[in-house]
Protein backbone atom coordinates (compact mmCIF):
# COMPACT_ATOMS: atom_id res chain seq x y z
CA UNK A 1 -60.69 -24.25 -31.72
CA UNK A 2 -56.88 -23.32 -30.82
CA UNK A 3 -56.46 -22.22 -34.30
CA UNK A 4 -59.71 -19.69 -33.88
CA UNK A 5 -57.94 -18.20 -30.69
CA UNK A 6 -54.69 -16.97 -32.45
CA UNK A 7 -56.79 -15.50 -34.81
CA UNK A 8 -58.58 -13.69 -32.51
CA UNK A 9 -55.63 -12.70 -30.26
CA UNK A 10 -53.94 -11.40 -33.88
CA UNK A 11 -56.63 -9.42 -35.09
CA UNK A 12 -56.25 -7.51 -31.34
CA UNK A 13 -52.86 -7.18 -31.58
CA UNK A 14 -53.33 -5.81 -35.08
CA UNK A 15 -55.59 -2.67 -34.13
CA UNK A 16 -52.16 -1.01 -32.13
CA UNK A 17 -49.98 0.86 -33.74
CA UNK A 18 -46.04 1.19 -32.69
CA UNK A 19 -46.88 4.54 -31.43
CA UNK A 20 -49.81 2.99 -28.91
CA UNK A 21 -47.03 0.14 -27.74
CA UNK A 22 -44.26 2.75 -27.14
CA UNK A 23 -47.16 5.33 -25.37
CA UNK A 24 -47.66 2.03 -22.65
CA UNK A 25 -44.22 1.11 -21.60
CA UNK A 26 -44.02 4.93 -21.04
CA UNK A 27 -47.19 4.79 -19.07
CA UNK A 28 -45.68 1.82 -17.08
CA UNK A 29 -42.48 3.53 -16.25
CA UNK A 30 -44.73 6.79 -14.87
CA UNK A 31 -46.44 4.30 -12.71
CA UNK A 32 -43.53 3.04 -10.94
CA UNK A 33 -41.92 6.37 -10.50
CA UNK A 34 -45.24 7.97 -9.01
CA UNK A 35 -44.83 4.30 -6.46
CA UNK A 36 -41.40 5.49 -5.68
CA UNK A 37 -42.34 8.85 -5.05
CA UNK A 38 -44.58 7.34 -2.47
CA UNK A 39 -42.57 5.51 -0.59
CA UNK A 40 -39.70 8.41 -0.27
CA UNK A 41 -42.68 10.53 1.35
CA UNK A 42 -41.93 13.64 3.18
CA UNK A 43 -42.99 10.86 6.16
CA UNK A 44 -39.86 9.09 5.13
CA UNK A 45 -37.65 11.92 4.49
CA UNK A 46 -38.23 13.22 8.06
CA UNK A 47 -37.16 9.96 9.28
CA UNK A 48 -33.99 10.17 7.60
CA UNK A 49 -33.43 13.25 8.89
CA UNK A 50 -34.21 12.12 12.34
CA UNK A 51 -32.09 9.09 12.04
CA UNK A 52 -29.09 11.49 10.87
CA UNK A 53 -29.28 14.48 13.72
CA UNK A 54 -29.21 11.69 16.14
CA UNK A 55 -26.38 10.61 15.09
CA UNK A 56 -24.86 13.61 14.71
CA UNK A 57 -25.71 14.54 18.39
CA UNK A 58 -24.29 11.43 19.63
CA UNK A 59 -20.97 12.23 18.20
CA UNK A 60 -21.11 16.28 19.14
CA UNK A 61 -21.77 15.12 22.73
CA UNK A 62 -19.15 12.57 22.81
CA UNK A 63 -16.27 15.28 21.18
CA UNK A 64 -17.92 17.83 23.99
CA UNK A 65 -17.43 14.93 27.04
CA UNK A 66 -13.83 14.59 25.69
CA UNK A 67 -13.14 18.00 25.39
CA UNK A 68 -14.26 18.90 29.09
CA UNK A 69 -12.69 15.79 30.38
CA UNK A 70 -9.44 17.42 28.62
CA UNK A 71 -10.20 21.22 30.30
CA UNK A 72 -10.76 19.24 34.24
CA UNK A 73 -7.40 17.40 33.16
CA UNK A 74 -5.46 20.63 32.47
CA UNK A 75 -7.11 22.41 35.18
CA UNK A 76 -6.30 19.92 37.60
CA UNK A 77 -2.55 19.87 36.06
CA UNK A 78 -1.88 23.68 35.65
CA UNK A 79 -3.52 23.77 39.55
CA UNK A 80 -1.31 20.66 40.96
CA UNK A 81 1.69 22.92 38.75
CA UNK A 82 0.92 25.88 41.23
CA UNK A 83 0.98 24.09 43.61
CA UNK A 84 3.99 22.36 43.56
CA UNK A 85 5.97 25.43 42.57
CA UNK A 86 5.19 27.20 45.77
CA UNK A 87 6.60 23.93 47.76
CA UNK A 88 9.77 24.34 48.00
CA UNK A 89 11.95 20.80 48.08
CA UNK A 90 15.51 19.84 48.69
CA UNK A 91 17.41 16.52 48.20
CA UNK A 92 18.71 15.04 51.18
CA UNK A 93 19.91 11.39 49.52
CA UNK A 94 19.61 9.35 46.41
CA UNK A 95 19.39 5.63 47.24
CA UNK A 96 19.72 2.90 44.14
CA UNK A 97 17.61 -0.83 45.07
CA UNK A 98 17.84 -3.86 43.02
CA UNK A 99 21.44 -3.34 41.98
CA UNK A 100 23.76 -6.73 42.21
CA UNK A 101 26.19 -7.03 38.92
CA UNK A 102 25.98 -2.93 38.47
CA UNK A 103 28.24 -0.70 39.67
CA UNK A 104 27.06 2.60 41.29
CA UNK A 105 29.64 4.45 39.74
CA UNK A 106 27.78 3.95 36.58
CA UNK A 107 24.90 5.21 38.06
CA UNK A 108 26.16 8.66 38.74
CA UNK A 109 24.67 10.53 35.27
CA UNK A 110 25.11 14.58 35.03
CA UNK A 111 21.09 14.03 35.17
CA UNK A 112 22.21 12.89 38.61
CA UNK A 113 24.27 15.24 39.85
CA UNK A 114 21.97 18.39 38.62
CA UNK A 115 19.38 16.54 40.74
CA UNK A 116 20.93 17.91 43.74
CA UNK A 117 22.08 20.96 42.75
CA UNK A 118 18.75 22.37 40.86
CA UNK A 119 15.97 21.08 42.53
CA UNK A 120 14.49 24.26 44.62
CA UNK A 121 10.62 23.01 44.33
CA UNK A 122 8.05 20.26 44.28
CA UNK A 123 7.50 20.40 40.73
CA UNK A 124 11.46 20.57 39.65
CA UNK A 125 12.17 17.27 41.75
CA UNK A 126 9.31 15.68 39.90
CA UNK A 127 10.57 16.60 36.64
CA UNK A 128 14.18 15.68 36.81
CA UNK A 129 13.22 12.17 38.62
CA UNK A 130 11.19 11.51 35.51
CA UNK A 131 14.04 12.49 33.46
CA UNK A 132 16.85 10.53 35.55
CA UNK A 133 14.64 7.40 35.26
CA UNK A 134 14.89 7.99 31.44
CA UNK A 135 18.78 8.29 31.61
CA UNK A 136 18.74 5.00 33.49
CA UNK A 137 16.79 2.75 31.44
CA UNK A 138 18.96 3.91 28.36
CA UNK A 139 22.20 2.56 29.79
CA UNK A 140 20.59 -1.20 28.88
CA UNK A 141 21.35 -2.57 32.30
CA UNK A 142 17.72 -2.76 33.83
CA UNK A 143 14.68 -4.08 32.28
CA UNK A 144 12.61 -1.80 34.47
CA UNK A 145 13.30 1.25 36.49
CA UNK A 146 10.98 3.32 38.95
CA UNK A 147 11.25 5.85 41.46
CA UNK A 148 9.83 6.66 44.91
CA UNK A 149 9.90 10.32 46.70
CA UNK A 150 9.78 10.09 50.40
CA UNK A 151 10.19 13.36 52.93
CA UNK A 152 13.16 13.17 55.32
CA UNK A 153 12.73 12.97 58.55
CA UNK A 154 15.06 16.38 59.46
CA UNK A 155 12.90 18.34 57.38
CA UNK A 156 9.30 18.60 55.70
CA UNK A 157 11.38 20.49 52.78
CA UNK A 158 14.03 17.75 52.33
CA UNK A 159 13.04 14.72 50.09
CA UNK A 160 14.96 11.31 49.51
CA UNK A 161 14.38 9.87 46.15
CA UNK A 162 14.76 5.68 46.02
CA UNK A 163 15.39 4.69 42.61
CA UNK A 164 14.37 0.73 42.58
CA UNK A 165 15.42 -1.03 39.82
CA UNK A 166 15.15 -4.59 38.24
CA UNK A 167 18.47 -5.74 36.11
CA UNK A 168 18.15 -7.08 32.93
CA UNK A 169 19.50 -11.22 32.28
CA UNK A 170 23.36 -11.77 31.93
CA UNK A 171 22.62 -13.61 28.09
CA UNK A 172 19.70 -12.67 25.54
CA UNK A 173 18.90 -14.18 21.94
CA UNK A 174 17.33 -12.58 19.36
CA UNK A 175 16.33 -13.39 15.74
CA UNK A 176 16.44 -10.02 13.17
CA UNK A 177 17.84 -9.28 9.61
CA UNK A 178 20.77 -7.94 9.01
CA UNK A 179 22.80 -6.42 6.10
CA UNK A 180 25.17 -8.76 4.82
CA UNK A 181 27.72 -6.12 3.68
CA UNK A 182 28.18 -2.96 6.41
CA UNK A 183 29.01 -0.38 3.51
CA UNK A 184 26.67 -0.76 0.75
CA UNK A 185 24.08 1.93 -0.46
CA UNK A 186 21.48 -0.25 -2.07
CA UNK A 187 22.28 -3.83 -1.38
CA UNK A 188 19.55 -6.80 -1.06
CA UNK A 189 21.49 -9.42 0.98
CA UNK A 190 19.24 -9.17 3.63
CA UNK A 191 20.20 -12.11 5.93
CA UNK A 192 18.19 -14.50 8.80
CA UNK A 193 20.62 -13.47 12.32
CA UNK A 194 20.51 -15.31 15.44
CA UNK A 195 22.60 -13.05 17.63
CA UNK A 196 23.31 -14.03 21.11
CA UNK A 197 24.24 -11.24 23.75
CA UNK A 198 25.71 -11.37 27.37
CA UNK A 199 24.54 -7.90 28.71
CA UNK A 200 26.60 -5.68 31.46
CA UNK A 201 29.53 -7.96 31.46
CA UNK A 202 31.76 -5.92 34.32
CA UNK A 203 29.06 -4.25 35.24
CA UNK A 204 29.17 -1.18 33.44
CA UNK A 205 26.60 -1.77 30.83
CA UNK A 206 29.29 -3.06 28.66
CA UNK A 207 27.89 -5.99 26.38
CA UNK A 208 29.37 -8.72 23.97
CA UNK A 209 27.06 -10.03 20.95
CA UNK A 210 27.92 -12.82 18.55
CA UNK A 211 25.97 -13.24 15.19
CA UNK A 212 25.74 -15.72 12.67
CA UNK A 213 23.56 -15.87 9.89
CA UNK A 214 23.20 -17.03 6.24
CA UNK A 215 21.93 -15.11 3.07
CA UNK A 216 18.08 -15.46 1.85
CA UNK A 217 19.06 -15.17 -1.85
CA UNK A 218 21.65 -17.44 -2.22
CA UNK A 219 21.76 -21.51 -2.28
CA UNK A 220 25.30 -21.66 -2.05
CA UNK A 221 25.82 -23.85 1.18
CA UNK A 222 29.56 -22.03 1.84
CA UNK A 223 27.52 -18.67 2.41
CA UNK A 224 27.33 -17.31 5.70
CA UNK A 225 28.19 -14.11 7.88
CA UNK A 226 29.85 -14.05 11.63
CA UNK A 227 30.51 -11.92 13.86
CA UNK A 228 31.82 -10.22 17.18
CA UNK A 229 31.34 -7.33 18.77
CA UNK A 230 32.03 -5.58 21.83
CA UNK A 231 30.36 -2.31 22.78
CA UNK A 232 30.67 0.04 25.78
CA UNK A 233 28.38 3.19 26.01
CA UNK A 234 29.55 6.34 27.91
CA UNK A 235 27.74 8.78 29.92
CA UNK A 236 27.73 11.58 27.04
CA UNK A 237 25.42 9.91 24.90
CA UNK A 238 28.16 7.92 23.14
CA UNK A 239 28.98 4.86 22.52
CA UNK A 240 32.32 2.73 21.74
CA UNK A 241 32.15 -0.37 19.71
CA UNK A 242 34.92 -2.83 18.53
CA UNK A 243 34.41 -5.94 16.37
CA UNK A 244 35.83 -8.52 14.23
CA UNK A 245 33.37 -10.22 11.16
CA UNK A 246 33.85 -12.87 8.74
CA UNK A 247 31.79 -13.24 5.48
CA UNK A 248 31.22 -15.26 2.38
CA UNK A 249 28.46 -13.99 -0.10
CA UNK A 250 27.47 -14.01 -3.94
CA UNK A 251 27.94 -10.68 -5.45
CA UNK A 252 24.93 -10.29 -6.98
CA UNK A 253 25.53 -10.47 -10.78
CA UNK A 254 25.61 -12.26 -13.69
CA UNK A 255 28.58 -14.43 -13.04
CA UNK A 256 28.42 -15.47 -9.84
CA UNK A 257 31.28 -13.30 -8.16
CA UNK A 258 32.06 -14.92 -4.62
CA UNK A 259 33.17 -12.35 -2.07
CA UNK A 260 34.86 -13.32 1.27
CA UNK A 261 36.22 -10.49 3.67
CA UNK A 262 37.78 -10.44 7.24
CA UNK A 263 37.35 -7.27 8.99
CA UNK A 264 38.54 -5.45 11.99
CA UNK A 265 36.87 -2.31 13.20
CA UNK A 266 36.78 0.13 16.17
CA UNK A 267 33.74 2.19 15.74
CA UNK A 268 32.72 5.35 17.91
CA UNK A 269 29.12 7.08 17.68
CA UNK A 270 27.54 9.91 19.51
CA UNK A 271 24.01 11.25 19.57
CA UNK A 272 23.60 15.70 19.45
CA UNK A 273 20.13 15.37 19.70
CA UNK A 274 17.59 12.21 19.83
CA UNK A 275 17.56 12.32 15.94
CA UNK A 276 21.20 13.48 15.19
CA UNK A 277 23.79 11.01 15.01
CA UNK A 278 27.40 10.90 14.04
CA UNK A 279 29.84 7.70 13.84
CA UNK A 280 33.69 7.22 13.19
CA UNK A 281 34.84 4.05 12.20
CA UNK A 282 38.62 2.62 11.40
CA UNK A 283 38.50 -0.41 10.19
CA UNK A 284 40.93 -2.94 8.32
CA UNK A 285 39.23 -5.63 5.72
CA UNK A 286 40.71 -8.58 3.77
CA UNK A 287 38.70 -9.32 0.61
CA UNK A 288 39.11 -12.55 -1.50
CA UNK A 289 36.68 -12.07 -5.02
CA UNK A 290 36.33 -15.28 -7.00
CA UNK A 291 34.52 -16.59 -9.56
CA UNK A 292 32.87 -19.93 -10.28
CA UNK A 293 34.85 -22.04 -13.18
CA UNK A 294 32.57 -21.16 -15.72
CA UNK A 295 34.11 -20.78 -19.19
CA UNK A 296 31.63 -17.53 -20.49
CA UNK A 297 33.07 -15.37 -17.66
CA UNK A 298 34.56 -11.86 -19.53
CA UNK A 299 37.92 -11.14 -18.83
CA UNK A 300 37.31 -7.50 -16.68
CA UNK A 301 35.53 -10.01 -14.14
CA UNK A 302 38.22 -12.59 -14.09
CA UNK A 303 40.76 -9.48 -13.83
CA UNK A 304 39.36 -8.40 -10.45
CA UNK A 305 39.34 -11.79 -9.00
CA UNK A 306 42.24 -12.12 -5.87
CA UNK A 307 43.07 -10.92 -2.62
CA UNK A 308 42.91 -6.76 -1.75
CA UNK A 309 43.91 -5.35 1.78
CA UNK A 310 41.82 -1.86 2.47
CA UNK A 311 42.16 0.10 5.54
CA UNK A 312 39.75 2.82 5.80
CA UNK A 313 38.61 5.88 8.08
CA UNK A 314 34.53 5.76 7.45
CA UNK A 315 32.24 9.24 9.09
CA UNK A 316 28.65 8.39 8.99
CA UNK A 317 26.08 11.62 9.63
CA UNK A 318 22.39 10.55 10.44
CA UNK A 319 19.41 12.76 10.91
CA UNK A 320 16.13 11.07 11.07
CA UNK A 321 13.19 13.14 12.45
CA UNK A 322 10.70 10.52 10.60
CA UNK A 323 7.48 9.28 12.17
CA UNK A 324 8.65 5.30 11.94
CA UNK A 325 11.87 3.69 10.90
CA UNK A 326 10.23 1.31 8.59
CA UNK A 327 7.02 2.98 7.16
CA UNK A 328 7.49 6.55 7.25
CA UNK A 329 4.99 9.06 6.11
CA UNK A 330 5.90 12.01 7.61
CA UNK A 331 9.30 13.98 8.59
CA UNK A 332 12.71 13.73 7.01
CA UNK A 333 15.95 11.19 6.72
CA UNK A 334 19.15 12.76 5.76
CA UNK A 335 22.03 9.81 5.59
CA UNK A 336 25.95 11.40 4.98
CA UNK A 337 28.60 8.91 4.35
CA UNK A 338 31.96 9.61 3.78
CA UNK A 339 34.63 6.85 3.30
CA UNK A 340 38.54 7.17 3.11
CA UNK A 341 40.42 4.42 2.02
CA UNK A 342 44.33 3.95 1.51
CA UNK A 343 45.92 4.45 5.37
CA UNK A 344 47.84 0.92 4.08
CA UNK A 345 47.18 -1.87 1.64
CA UNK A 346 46.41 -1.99 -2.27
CA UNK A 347 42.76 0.25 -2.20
CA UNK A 348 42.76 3.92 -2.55
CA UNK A 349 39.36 5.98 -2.62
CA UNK A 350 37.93 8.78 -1.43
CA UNK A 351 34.06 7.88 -1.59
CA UNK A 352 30.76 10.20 -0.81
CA UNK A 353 27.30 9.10 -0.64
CA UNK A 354 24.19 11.28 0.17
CA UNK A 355 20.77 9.82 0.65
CA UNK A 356 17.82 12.36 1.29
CA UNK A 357 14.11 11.87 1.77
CA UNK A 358 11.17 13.99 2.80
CA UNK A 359 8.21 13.01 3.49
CA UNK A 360 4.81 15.40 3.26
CA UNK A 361 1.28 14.45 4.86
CA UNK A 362 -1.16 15.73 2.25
CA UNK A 363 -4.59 14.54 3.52
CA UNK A 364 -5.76 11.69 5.81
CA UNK A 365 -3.87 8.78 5.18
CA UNK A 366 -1.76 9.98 2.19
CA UNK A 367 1.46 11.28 1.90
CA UNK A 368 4.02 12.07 -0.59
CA UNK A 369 7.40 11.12 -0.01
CA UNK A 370 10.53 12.27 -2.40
CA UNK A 371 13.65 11.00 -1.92
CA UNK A 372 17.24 10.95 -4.10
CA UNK A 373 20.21 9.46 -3.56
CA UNK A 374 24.14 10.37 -5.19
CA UNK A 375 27.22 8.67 -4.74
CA UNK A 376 30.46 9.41 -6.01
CA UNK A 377 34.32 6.98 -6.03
CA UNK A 378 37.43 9.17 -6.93
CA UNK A 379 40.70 7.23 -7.11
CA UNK A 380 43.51 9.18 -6.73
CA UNK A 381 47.14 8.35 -8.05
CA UNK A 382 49.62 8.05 -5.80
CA UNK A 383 52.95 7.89 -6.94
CA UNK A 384 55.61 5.67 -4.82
CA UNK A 385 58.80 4.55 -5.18
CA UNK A 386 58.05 1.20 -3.44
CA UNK A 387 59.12 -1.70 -5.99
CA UNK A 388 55.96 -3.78 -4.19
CA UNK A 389 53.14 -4.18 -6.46
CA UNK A 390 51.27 -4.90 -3.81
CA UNK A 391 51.26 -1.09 -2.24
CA UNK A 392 51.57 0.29 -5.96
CA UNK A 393 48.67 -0.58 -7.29
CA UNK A 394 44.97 0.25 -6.72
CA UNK A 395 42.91 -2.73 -6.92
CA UNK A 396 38.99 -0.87 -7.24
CA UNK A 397 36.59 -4.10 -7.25
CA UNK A 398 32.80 -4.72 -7.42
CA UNK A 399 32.97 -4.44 -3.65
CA UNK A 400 33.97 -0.88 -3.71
CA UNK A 401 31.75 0.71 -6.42
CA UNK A 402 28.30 1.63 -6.08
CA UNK A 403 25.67 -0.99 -6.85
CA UNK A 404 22.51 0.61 -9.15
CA UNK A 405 19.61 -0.95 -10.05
CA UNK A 406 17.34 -3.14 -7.91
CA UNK A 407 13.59 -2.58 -6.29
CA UNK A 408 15.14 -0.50 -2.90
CA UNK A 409 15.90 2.67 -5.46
CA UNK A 410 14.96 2.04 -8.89
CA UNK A 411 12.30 0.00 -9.31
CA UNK A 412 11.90 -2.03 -12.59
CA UNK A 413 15.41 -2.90 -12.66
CA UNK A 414 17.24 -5.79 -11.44
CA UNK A 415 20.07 -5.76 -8.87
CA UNK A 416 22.93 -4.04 -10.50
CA UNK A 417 20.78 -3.75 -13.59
CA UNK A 418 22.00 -0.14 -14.56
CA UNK A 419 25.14 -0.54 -16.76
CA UNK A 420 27.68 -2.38 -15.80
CA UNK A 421 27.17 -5.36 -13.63
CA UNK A 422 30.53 -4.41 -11.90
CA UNK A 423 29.18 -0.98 -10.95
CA UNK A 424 30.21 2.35 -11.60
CA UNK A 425 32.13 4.99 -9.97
CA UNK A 426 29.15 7.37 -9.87
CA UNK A 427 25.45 7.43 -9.96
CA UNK A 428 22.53 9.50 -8.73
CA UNK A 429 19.02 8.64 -8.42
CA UNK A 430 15.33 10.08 -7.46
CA UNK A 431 12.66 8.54 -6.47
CA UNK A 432 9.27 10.09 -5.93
CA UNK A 433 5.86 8.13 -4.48
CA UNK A 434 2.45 8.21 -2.98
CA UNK A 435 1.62 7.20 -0.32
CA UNK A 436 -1.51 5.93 1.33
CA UNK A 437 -3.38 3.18 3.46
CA UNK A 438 -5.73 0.65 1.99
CA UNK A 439 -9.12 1.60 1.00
CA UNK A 440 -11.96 0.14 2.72
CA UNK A 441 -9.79 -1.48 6.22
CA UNK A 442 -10.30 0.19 9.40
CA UNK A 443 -8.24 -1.92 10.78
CA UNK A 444 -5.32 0.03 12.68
CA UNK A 445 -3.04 -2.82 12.62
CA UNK A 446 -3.24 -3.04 8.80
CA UNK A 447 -3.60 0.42 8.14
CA UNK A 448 0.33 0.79 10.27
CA UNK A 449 1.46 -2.49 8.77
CA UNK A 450 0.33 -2.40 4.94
CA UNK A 451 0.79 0.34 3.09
CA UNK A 452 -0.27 0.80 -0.64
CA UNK A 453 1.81 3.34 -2.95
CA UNK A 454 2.45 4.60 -6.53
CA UNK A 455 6.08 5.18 -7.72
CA UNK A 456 7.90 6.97 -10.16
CA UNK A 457 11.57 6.41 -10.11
CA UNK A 458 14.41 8.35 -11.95
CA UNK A 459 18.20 7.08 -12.41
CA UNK A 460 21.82 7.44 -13.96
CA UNK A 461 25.22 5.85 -13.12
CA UNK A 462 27.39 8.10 -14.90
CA UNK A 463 31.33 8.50 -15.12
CA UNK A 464 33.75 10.20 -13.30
CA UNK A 465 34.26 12.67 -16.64
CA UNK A 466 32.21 15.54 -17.10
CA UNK A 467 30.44 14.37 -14.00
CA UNK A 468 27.85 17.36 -14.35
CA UNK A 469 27.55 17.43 -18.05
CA UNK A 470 26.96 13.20 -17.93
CA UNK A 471 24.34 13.60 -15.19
CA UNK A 472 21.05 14.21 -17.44
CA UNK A 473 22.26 12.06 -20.30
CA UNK A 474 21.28 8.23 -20.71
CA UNK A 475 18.23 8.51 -17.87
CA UNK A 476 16.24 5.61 -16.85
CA UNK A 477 12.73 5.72 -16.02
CA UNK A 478 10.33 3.44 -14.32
CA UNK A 479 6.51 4.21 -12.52
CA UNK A 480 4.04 1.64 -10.88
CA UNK A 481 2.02 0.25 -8.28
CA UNK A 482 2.57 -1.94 -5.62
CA UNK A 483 2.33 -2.86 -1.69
CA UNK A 484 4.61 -2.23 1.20
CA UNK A 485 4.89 -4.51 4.30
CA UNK A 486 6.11 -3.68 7.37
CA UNK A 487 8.27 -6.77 9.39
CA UNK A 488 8.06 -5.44 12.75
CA UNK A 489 11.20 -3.73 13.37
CA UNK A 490 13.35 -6.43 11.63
CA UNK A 491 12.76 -5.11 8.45
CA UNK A 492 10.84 -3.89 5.02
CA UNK A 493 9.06 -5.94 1.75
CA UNK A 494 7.66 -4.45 -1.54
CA UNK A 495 5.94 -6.38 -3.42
CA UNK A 496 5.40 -4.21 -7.07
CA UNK A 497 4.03 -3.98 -10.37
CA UNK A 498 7.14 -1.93 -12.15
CA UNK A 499 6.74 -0.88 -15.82
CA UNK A 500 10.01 0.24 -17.20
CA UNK A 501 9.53 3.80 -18.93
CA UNK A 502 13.26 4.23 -20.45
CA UNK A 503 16.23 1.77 -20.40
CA UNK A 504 19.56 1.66 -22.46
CA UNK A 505 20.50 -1.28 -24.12
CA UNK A 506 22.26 -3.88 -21.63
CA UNK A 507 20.06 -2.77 -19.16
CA UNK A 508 18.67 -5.72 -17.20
CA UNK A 509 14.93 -5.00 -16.65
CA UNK A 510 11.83 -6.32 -14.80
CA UNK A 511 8.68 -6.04 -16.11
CA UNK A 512 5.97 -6.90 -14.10
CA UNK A 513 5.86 -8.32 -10.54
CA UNK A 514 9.26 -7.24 -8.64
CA UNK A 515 9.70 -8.28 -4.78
CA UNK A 516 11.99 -6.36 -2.56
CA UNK A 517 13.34 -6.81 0.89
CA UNK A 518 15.57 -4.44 2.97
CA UNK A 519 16.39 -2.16 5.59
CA UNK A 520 16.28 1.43 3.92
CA UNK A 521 14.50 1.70 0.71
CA UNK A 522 14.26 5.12 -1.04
């Protein structure tokens, strides 16, 4: 019976040909395109439409209640302007409230002073109170200053301003990270500071901070990093700072280099403009460079191991009219530093470095950023007819040259991973990325925080001969991807996928994952 049913069901299948098969899947797909067509029916296509203009009109009439809530605003302010112009308004007194370790003479700005003499309407005296208030909070003596305008009682045009303010605690701690060594282009020692401060000491917003910290890359228990400083800022924008630091801290290559230096400096810095800063620092430092009692360490390490004495004059030029400190995307970071070395002791130098970066919004949320960096060490000769080897010689270490390599310039190398592991005497380096926020978060938090980019670095260390001939010889090359975290204002991490394009042999190179933290990447 079963058997008589196959039969039957073969000899049906047998009257089709391939053609009539292929002719009714393609008869099957018509019918479900002709039940799509259906359901996108001009009745559904003018829903669409519907759903999308009222949208669209939601947002137009939003934009149009912002915009004419911007218009009454300027109105209202170009109106309150005119009106305040044609009041005029003298000062009769300044009063300061809240004041008990200040002193008023402190208090007495130019800002001040022009308050008196300038002020000839409503609209002025509004302006430079604003502006004095500003002045005040920048002297770091008040955590919170505020002003009140009252008439005088002599006169409807005379006005006494009451400037009421709150004074900041005599001590304050703070964690951050901190550069283990003060004049380094490209070092990683990014240390873990608690720093303890006693604010406004005589009164005169003069303050004295203490650090200590240790290193995050090292295990070595003896490493640490101290310090002192006392700082007193002026009335012209400037600032005076003196301070003693004591340090102990690997190298950073191959054989374990120990570094310990005592230094003495008097430092002076002064602002031109909000983003233009210059600094002059003297300072004296001790080094001791050791090495660990291994027996494969080469003799040129071994040779500068001992005790140096460097005095040096240091300028420091700083122009940074960026949109952040630690994610930028926009604006430009110019960094001049010039060091001179040999007033007294056994180091003579002249060293330059030059660190520029621009950055360029192209579209929403991505920018291009290009930055290079160039450093250069002469040692001059200096004959003397002092028998003292000590003031004879020059003793040019590891801690004077100019570290290259490492993930804050030239990614896909390790720290000092150009050349020598000692450093060189000259180098220059370019570094060139995109820039843009993380597809798919709308998050603002993340979107300021985390930062996504594409690199393509560009480096030499080259010698002090035939310094421009050298420069586009032996290049190496290195591109990738990777992610860029910001740590509040303590800080900067990179975490990368570097592919090294061109290295020399000796070169010490990473390929693959690379993590970098630091204060001023390139």
């Amino acid at each position: 019976m079963f058997s008589n049913k196959l039969e039957c069901i073969q000899k049906e299948i047998n009257k089709f040909s391939c053609f009539d098969i292929i002719s009714y899947i393609l008869l099957s797909f018509q019918r479900a395109m002709d039940k799509r067509r259906q359901m996108e029916s001009e009745e559904y296509q003018n829903f669409l439409a519907e759903t999308r203009n009222k949208k669209r009109n939601k947002i137009l009439k939003a934009l149009k209640r912002k915009k004419d809530m911007m218009d009454r605003s300027t109105k209202k302010i170009n109106s309150l302007r005119a009106k305040y112009c044609q009041i005029p308004a003298f000062i009769s007194r300044i009063h300061f409230d809240g004041l008990c370790r200040t002193k008023e003479d402190v208090l007495f700005l130019p800002e001040v002073k022009e308050l008196f003499a300038n002020v000839n309407n409503f609209e002025e005296l509004i302006w430079a109170t604003n502006h004095v208030i500003l002045k005040l909070s920048d002297l770091g003596c008040f955590e919170d200053v505020f002003a009140e305008i009252d008439t005088d009682n002599s006169s409807r045009e005379r006005y006494e301003v009451t400037f009421k303010m709150e004074e900041i605690g005599l001590i304050y701690l703070n964690p951050s990270l901190s550069n283990c060594t003060p004049y380094s282009n490209q070092s990683i020692r990014i240390n873990p500071v608690i720093s303890g401060k006693l604010l406004n000491i005589f009164g005169r917003a003069e303050s004295l901070e203490g650090e200590f910290g240790t290193t995050l890359l090292s295990t070595d228990e003896n490493t640490y990093f101290r310090r002192l400083l006392f700082s007193k800022p002026y009335l012209d924008r400037s600032n005076l700072s003196i301070f003693c630091e004591q340090m102990n801290y690997p190298n950073g290559n191959p054989y374990e280099q120990i570094s310990e230096e005592k230094n003495l400096k008097m430092s002076a810095s002064w602002f031109l403009a909000n983003w233009w800063q210059h600094s002059l620092t003297f300072g004296a430092s001790w080094r001791h460079l050791f090495v660990e009692p291994f027996k494969s360490i080469s003799f040129n390490t071994r040779e500068e191991s001992g005790h140096s004495l460097k005095t040096s004059l240091c300028h420091d030029l700083l122009i940074d009219t960026t949109d952040d400190d630690i994610l930028p995307t926009s604006g430009v970071y110019l960094n001049l530093k010039q060091e001179f070395a040999g007033l007294h002791g056994n180091v003579r130098f002249v060293k330059n470095f030059l660190q520029l970066c621009v950055y360029v919004p192209l579209i929403s949320n991505v920018s291009l950023g290009v930055g290079t960096s160039i450093g250069r060490l002469a040692t001059p000769t200096i004959e003397s007819d002092n028998t003292n080897l000590f003031y004879t010689e020059n003793r040019i270490t590891s801690l004077d040259r100019f570290e290259t390599g490492g993930p804050l310039t030239t990614r896909g190398f390790r720290h000092r991973g150009l050349g020598d592991y000692l450093g060189c005497s000259s180098f220059w380096a370019i570094s060139s990325k995109l820039i843009f926020s993380l597809p798919f978060i709308r998050q603002d938090w993340i979107s300021d925080n985390i930062k996504a980019h594409s690199f393509f670095d560009v480096a030499n260390d080259i010698s002090m001969t035939n310094f421009v001939g050298n420069c586009s010889k032996d290049l190496r090359m290195s591109t990738g991807v990777g992610l860029t975290f910001k740590l509040g204002n303590l800080g900067r991490a990179e975490l990368n996928y570097a592919i090294p394009i061109r290295a020399l042999p000796g070169d010490r190179i990473v390929h693959g994952i690379q993590f970098g933290l630091g204060l001023d990447f390139m």
